[in-house]
C-alpha atoms as a PDB file:
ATOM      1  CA  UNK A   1     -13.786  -9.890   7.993  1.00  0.00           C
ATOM      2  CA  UNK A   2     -11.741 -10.176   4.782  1.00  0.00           C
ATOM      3  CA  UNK A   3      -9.705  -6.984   3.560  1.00  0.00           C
ATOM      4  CA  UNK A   4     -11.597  -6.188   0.744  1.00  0.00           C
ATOM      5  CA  UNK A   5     -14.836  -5.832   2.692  1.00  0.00           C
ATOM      6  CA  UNK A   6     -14.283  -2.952   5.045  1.00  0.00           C
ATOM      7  CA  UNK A   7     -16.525  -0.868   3.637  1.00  0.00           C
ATOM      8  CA  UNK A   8     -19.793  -1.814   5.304  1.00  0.00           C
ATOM      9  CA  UNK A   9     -22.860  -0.848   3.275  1.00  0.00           C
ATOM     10  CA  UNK A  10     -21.137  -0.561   0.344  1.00  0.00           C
ATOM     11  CA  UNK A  11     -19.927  -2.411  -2.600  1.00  0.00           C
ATOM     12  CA  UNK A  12     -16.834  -4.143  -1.131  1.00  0.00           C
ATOM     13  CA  UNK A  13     -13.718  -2.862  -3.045  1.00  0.00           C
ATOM     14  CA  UNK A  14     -10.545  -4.637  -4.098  1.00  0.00           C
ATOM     15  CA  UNK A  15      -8.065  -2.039  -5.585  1.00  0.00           C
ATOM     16  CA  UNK A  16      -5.880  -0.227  -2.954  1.00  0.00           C
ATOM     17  CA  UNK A  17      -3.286   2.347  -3.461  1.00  0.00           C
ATOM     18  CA  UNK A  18       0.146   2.253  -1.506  1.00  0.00           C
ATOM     19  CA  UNK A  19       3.054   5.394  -1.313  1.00  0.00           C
ATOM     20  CA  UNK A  20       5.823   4.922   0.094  1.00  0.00           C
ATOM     21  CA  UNK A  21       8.350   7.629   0.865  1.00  0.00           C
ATOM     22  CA  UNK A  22      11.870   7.581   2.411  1.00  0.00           C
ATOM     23  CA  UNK A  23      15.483   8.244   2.703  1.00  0.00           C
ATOM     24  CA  UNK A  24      16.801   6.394  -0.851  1.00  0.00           C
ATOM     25  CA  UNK A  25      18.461   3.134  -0.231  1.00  0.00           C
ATOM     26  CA  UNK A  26      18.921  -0.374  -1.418  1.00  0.00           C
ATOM     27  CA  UNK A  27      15.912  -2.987  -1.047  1.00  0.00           C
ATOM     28  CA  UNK A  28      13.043  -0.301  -0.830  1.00  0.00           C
ATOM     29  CA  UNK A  29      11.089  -2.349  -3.354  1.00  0.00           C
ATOM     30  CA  UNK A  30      12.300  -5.575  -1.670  1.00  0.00           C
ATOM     31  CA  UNK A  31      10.882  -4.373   1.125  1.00  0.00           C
ATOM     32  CA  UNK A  32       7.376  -3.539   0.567  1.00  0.00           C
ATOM     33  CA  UNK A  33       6.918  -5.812  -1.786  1.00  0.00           C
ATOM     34  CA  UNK A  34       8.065  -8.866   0.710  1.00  0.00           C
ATOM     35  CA  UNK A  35       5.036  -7.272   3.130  1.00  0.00           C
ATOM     36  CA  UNK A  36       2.347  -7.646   0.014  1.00  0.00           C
ATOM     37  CA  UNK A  37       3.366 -11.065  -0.820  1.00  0.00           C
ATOM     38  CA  UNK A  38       3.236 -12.654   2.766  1.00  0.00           C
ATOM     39  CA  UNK A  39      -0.268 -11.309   2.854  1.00  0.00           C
ATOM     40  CA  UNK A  40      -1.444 -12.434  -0.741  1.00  0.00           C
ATOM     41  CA  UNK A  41      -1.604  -8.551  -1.978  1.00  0.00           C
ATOM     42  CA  UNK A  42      -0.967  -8.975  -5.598  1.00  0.00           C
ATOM     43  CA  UNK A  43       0.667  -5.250  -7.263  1.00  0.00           C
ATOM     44  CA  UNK A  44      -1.400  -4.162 -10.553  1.00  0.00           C
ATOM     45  CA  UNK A  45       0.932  -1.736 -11.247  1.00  0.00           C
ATOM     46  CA  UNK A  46       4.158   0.062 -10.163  1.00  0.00           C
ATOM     47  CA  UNK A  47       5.869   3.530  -9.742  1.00  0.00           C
ATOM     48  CA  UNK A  48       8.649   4.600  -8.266  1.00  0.00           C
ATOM     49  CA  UNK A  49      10.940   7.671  -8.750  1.00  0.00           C
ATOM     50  CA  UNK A  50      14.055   9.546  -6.988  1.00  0.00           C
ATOM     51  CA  UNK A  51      13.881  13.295  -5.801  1.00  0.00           C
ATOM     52  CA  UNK A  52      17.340  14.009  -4.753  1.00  0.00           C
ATOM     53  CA  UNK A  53      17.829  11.433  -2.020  1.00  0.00           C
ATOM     54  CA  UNK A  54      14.236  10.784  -1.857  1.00  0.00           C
ATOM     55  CA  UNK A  55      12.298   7.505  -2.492  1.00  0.00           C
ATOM     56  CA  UNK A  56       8.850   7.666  -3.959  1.00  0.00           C
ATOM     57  CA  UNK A  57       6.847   4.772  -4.985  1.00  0.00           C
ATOM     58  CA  UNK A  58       2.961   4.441  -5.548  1.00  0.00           C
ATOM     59  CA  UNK A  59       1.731   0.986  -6.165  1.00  0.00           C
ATOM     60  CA  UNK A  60      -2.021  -0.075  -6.868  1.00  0.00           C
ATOM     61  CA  UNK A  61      -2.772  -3.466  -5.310  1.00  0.00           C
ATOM     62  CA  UNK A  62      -5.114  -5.953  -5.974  1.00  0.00           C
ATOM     63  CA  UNK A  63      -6.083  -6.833  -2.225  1.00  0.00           C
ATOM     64  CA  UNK A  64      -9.166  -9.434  -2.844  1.00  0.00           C
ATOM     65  CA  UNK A  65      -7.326 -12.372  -1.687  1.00  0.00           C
ATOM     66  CA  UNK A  66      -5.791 -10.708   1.574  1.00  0.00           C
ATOM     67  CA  UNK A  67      -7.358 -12.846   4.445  1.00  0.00           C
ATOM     68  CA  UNK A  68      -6.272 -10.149   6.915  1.00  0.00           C
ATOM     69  CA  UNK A  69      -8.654  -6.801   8.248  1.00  0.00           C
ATOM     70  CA  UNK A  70      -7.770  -3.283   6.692  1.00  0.00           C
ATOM     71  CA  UNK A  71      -6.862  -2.277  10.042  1.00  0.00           C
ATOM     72  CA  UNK A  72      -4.671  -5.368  10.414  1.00  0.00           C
ATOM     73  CA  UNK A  73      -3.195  -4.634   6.924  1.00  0.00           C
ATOM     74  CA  UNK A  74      -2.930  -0.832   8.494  1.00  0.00           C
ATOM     75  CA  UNK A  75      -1.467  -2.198  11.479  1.00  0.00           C
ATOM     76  CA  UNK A  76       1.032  -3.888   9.559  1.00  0.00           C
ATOM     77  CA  UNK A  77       1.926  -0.831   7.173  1.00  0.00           C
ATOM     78  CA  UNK A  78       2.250   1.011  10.483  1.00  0.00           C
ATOM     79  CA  UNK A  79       4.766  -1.667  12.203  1.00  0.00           C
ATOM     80  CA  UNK A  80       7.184  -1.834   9.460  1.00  0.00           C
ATOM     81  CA  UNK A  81       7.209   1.947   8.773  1.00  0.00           C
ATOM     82  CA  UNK A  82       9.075   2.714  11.955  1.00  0.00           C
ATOM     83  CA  UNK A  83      11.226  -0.699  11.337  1.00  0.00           C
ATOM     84  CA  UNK A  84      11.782   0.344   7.505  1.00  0.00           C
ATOM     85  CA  UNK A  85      12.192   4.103   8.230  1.00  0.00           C
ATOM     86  CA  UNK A  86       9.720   4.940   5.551  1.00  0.00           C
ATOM     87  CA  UNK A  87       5.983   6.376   5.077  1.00  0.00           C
ATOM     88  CA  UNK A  88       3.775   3.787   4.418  1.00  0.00           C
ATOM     89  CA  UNK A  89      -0.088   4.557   3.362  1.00  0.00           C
ATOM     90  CA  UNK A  90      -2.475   2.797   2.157  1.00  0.00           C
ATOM     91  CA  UNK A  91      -6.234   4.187   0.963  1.00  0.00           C
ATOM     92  CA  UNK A  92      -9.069   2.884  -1.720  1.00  0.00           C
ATOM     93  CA  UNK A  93      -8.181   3.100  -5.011  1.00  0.00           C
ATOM     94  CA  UNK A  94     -10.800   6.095  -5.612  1.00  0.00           C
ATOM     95  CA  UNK A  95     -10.382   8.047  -2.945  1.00  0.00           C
ATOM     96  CA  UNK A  96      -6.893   8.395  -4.134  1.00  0.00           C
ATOM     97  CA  UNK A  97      -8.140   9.323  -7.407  1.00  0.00           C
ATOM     98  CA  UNK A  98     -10.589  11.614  -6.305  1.00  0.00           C
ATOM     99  CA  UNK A  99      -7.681  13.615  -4.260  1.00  0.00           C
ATOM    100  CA  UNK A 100      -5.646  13.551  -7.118  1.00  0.00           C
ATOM    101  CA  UNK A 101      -7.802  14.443 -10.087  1.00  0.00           C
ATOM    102  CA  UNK A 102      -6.214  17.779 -11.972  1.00  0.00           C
END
């Protein structure tokens, strides 16, 4: 089953969000982005910010052409997280909204 149709019953969905958090250090964005490319996740849109010696970034990700399961992709985000030594998440674009509407 392709990514962007985990969501049996439903409408499948192809806009993901992605935070990642961690120590501050060269090649964060490198990084993550590397991971998105080898699995044909294209970023939408980018934004990242330091908080002391903190790394935040939240991308939204196009993931219709990932070939790979969402628990494959979570897998994945899971694997390099301990080999990156940052927080990797991924969720559906409106469920992130929905947590994060003011």
């Amino acid at each position: 089953m392709a990514f962007n149709e985990y969501l049996q019953g439903e409408s499948f969905v192809n806009n993901s969000v992605i935070t990642v958090i961690g120590k501050d250090r060269v090649g964060i964005v490198y990084d993550v982005s590397k991971i998105l490319a080898e699995n044909q996740i294209n970023i939408l849109n980018i934004s990242q910010q330091l908080m002391d010696d903190f790394f935040t970034m939240i991308i939204l990700v196009d993931t219709s052409k990932c070939t790979k399961s969402r628990q494959e992709v979570l897998d994945l985000f899971a694997e390099e997280s301990k080999k990156l030594a940052l927080d990797i998440r991924m969720q559906n674009e409106e469920i992130f909204q929905a947590m994060h509407r003011i």
